[in-house]
N, C-alpha and C. Protein backbone atom coordinates (compact mmCIF):
# COMPACT_ATOMS: atom_id res chain seq x y z
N UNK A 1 -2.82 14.63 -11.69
CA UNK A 1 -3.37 14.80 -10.37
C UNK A 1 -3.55 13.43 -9.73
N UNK A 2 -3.12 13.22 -8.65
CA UNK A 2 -3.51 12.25 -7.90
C UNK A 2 -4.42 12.07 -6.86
N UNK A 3 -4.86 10.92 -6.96
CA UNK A 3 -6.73 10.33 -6.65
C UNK A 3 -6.24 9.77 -5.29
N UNK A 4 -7.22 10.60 -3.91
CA UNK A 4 -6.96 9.80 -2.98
C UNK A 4 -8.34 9.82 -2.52
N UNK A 5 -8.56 8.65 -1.67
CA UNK A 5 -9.75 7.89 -1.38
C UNK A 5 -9.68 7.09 0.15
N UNK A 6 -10.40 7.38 0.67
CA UNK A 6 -10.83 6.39 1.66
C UNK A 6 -11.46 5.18 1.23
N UNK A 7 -11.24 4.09 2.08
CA UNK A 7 -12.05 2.50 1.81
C UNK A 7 -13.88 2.85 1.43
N UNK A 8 -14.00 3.61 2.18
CA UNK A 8 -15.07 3.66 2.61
C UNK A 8 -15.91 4.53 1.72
N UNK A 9 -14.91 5.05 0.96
CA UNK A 9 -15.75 6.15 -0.35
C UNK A 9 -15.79 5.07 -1.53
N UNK A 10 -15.28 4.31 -1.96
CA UNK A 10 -14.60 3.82 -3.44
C UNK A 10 -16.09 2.88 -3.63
N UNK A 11 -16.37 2.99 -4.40
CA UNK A 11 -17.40 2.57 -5.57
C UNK A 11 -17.50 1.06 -5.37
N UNK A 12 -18.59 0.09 -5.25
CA UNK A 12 -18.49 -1.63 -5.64
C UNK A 12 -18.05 -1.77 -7.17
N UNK A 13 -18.30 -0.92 -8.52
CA UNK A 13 -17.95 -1.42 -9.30
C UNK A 13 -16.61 -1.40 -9.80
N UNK A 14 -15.77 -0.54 -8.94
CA UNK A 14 -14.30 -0.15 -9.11
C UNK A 14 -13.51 -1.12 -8.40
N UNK A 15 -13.01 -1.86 -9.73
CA UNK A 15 -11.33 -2.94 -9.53
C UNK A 15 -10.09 -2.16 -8.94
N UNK A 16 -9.96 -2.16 -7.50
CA UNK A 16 -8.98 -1.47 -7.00
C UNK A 16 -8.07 -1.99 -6.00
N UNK A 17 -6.96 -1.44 -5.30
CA UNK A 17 -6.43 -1.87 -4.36
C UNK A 17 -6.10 -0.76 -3.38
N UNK A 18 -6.65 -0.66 -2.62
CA UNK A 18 -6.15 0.52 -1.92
C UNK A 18 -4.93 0.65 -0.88
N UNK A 19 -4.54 1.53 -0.86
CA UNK A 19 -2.96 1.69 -0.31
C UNK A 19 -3.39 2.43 1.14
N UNK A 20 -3.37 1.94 2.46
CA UNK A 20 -3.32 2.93 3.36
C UNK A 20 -2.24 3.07 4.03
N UNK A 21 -2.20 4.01 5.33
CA UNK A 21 -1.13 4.81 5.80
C UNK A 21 -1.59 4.03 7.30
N UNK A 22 -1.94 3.07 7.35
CA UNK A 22 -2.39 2.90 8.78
C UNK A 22 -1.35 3.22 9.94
N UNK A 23 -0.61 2.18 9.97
CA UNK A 23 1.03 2.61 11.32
C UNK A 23 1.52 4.02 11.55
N UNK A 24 2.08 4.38 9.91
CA UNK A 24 2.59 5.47 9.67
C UNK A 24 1.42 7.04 10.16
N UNK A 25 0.88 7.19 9.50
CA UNK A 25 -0.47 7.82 10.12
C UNK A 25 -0.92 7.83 11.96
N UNK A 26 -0.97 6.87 12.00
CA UNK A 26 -1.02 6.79 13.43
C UNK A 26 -0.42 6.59 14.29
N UNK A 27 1.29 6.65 14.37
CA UNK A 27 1.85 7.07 15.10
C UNK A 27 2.25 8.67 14.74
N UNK A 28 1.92 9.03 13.56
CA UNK A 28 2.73 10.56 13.32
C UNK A 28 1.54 11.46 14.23
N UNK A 29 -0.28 11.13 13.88
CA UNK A 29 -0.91 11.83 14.76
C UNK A 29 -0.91 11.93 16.63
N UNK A 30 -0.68 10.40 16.64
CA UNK A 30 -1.19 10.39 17.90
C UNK A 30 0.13 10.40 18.52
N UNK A 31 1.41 10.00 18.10
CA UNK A 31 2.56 10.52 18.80
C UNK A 31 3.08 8.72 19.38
N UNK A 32 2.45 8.24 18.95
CA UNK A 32 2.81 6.91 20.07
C UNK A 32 2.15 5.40 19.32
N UNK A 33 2.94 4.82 19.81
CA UNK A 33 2.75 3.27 18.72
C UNK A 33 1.24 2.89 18.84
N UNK A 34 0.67 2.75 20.16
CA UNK A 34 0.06 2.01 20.12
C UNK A 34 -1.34 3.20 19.75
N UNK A 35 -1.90 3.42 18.93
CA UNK A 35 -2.66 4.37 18.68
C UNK A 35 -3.94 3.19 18.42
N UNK A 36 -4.95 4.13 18.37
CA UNK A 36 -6.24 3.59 18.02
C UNK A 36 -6.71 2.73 16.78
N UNK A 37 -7.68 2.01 16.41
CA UNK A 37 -7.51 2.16 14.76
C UNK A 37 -7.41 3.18 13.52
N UNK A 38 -6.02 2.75 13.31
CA UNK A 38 -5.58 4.03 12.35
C UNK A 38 -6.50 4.24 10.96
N UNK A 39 -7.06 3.26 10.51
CA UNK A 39 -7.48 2.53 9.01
C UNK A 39 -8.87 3.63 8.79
N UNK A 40 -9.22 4.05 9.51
CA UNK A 40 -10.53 4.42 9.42
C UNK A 40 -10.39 5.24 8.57
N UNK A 41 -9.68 6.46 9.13
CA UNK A 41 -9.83 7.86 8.27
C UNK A 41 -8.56 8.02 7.61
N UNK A 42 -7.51 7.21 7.04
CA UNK A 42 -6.05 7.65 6.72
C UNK A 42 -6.28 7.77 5.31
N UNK A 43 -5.22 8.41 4.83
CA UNK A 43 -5.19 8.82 3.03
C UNK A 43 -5.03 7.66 2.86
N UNK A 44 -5.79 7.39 1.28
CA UNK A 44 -5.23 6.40 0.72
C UNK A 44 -4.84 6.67 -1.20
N UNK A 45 -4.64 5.79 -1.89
CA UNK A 45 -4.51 5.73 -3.35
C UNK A 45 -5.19 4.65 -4.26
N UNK A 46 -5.42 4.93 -4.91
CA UNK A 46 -6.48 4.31 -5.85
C UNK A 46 -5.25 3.50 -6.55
N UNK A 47 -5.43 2.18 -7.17
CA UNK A 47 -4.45 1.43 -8.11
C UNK A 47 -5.26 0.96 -9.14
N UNK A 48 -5.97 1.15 -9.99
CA UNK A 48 -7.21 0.84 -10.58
C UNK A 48 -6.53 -0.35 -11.64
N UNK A 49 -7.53 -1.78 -11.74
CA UNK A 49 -6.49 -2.80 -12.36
C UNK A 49 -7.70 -3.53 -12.87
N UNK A 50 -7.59 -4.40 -14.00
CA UNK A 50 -8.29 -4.96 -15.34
C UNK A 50 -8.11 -6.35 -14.36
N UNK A 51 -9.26 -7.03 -13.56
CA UNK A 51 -9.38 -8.37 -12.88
C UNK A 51 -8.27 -9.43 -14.10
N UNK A 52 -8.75 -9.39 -15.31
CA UNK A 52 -8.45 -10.33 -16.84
C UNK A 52 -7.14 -10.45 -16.39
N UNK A 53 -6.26 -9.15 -16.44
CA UNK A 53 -4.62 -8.79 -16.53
C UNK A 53 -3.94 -9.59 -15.45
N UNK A 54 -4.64 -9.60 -14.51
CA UNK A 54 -3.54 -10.82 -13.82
C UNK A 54 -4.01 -12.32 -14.13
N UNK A 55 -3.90 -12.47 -15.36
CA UNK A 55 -3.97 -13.71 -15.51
C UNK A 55 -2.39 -14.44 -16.56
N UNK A 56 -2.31 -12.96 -16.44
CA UNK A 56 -0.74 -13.23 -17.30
C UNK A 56 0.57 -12.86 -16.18
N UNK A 57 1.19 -13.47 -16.40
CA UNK A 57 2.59 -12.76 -15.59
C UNK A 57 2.93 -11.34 -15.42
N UNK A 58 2.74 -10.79 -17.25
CA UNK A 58 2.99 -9.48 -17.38
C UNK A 58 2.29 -8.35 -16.65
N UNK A 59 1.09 -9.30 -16.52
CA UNK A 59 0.08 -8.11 -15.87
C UNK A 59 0.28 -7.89 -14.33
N UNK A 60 0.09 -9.13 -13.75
CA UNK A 60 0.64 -9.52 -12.56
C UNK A 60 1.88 -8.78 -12.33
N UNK A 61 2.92 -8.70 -12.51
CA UNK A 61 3.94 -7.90 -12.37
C UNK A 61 4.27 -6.43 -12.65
N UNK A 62 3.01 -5.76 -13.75
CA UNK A 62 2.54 -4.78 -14.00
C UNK A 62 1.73 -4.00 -12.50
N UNK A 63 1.09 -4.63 -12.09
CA UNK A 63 0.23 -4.16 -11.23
C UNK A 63 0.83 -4.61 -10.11
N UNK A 64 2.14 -5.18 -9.59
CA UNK A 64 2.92 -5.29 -8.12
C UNK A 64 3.71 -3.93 -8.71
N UNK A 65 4.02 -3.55 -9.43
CA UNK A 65 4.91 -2.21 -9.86
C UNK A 65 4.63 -1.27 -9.64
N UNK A 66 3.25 -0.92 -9.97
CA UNK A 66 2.41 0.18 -9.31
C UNK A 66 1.98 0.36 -7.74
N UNK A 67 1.37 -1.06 -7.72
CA UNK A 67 1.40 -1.01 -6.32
C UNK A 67 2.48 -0.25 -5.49
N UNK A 68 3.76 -0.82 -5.63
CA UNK A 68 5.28 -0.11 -5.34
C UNK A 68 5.21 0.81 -5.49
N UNK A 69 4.82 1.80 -6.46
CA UNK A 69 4.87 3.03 -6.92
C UNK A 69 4.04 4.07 -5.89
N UNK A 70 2.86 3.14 -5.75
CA UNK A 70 1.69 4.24 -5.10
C UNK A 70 1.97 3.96 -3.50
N UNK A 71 2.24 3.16 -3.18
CA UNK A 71 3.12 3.07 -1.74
C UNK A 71 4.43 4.37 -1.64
N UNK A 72 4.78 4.36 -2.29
CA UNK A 72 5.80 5.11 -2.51
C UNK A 72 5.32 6.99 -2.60
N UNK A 73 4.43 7.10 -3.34
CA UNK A 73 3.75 8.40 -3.31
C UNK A 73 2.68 8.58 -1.95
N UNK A 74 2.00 7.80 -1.82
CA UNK A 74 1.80 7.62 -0.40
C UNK A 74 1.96 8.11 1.15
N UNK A 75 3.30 7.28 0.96
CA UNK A 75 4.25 7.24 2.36
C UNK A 75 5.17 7.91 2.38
N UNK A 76 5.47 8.60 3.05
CA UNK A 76 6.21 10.33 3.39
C UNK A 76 7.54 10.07 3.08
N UNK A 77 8.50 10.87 2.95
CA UNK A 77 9.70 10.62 2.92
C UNK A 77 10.22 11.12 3.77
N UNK A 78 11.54 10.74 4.15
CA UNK A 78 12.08 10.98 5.39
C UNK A 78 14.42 10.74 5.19
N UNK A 79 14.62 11.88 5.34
CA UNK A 79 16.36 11.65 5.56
C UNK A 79 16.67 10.51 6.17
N UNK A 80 17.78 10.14 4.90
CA UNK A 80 18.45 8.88 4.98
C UNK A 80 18.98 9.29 6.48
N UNK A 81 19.59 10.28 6.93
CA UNK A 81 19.84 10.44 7.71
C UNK A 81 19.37 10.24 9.41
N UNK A 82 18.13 10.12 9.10
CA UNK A 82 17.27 10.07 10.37
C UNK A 82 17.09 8.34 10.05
N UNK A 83 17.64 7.31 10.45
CA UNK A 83 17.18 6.38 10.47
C UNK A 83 15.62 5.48 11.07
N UNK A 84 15.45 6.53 11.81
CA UNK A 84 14.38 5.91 12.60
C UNK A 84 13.01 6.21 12.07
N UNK A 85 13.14 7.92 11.32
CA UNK A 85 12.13 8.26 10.49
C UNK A 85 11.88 7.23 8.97
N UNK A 86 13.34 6.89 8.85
CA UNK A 86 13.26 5.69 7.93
C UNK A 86 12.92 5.04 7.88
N UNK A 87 13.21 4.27 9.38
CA UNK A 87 12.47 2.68 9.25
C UNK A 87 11.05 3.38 9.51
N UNK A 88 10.39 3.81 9.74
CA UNK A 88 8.76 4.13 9.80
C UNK A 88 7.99 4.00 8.57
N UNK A 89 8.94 5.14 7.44
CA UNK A 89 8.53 5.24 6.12
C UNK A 89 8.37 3.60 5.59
N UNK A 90 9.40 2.86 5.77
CA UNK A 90 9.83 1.49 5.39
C UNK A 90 8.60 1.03 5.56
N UNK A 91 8.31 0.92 6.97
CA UNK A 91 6.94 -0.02 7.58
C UNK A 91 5.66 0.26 6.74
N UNK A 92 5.79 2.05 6.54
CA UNK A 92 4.32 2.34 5.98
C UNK A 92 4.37 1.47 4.72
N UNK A 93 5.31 1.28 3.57
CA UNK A 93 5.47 1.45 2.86
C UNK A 93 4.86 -0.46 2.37
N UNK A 94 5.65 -0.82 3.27
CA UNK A 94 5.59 -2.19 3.63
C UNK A 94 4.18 -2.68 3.73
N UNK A 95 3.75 -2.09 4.82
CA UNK A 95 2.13 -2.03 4.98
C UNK A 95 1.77 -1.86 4.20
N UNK A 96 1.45 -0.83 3.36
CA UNK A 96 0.54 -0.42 2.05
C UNK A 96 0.47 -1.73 1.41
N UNK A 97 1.54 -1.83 0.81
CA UNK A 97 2.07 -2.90 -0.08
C UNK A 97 1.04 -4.51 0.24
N UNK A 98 1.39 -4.23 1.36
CA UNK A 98 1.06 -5.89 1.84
C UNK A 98 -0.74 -5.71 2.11
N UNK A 99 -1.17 -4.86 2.51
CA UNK A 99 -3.07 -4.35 2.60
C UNK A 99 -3.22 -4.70 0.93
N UNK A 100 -2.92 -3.95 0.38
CA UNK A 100 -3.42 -3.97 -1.50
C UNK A 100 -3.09 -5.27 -1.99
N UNK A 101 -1.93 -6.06 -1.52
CA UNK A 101 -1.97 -7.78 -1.90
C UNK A 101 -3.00 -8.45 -1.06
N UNK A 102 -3.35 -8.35 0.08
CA UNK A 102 -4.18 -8.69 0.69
C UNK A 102 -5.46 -8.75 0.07
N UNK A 103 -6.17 -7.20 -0.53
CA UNK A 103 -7.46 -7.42 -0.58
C UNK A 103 -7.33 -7.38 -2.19
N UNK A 104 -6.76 -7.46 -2.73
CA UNK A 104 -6.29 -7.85 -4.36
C UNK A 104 -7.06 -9.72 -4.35
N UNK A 105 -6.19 -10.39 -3.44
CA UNK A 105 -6.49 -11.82 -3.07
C UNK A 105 -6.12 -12.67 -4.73
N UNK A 106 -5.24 -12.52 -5.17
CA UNK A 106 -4.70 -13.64 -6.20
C UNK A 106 -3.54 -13.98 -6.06
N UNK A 107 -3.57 -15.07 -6.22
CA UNK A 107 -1.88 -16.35 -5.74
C UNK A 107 -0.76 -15.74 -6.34
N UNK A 108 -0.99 -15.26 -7.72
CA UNK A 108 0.32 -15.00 -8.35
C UNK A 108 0.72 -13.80 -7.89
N UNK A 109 -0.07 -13.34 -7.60
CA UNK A 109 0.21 -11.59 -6.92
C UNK A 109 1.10 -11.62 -5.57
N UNK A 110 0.01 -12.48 -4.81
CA UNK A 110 0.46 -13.06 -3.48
C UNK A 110 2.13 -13.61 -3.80
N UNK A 111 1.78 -14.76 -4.57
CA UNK A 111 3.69 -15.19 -4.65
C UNK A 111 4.31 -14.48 -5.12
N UNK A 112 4.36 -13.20 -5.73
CA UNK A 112 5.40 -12.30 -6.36
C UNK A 112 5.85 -11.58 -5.07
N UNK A 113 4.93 -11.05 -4.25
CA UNK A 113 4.87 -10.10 -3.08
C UNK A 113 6.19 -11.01 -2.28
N UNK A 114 5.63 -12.13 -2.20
CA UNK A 114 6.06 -13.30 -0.86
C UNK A 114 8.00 -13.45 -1.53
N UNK A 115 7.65 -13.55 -2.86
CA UNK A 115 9.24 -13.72 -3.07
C UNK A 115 9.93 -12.42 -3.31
N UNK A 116 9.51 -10.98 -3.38
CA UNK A 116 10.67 -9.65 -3.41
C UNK A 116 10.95 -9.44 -1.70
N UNK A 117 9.46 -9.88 -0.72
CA UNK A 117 9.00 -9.68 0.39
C UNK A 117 10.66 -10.46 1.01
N UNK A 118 10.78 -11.76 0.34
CA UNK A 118 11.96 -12.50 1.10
C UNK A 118 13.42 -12.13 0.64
N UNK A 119 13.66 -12.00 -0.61
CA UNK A 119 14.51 -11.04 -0.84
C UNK A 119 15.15 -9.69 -1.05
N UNK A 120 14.33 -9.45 -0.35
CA UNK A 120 14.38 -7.55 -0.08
C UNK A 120 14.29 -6.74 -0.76
C-alpha cells in the first residue's frame, strides 16, 4: 500500500522527502497555468531515509532512486502519443524530484540530481 501525505501532516520526527504534484495538480484542476498555490493541498509520497546513509555514495544514490521511483508513482501517466500531456507529466515529475532534493538539503544528493539533471 502506498503512503500519501501532505507537508503539513508528516511528523517532526520523520526523515523524509516529500514528493508533490504542485504544476501538474494545478493546472489539471484549475485548467490553466497560472493557478493559485498549488502546494497546499496536492498528493504527496513519503520517501522515508536513514540521515547516516547519505554519507556513503551507495546510500546517496540509493535514495536519488527512490526518489525517481516515487515521482514516478506520483505523477500521472499520459500517451506517448499526446505529447503535450507528456511534457506535463515530465515537469511534474521533474518538480517532485527537484522539491525532495531541495528539502533533503545535502551536496552529494544535490550533485547527483545536478549531474543526471544535465544529462538527461
Amino acid at each position: 500500500m502506498t503512503t500519501f501525505t501532505t507537508a503539513r501532516a508528516a511528523g517532526p520526527r520523520a526523515r523524509f522527502a516529500l514528493l508533490a504534484l504542485g504544476t501538474l495538480a494545478g493546472i489539471m484542476a484549475a485548467g490553466v497555468a497560472g493557478a493559485a498555490d498549488t502546494t497546499a493541498d496536492v498528493p504527496s509520497m513519503v520517501v522515508k531515509y536513514d540521515a547516516a546513509s547519505l554519507a556513503s555514495d551507495s546510500g546517496v544514490n540509493d535514495l536519488y532512486r527512490r526518489i525517481i521511483a516515487a515521482a514516478r508513482k506520483v505523477c500521472p501517466t499520459a500517451s506517448i502519443r499526446d505529447l503535450s500531456a507528456q511534457r506535463q507529466v515530465d515537469e511534474c515529475r521533474n518538480q517532485a524530484v527537484s522539491r525532495a532534493i531541495r528539502q533533503i538539503d545535502n551536496s552529494q544528493l544535490a550533485a547527483l540530481y545536478a549531474s543526471h539533471s544535465k544529462n538527461g
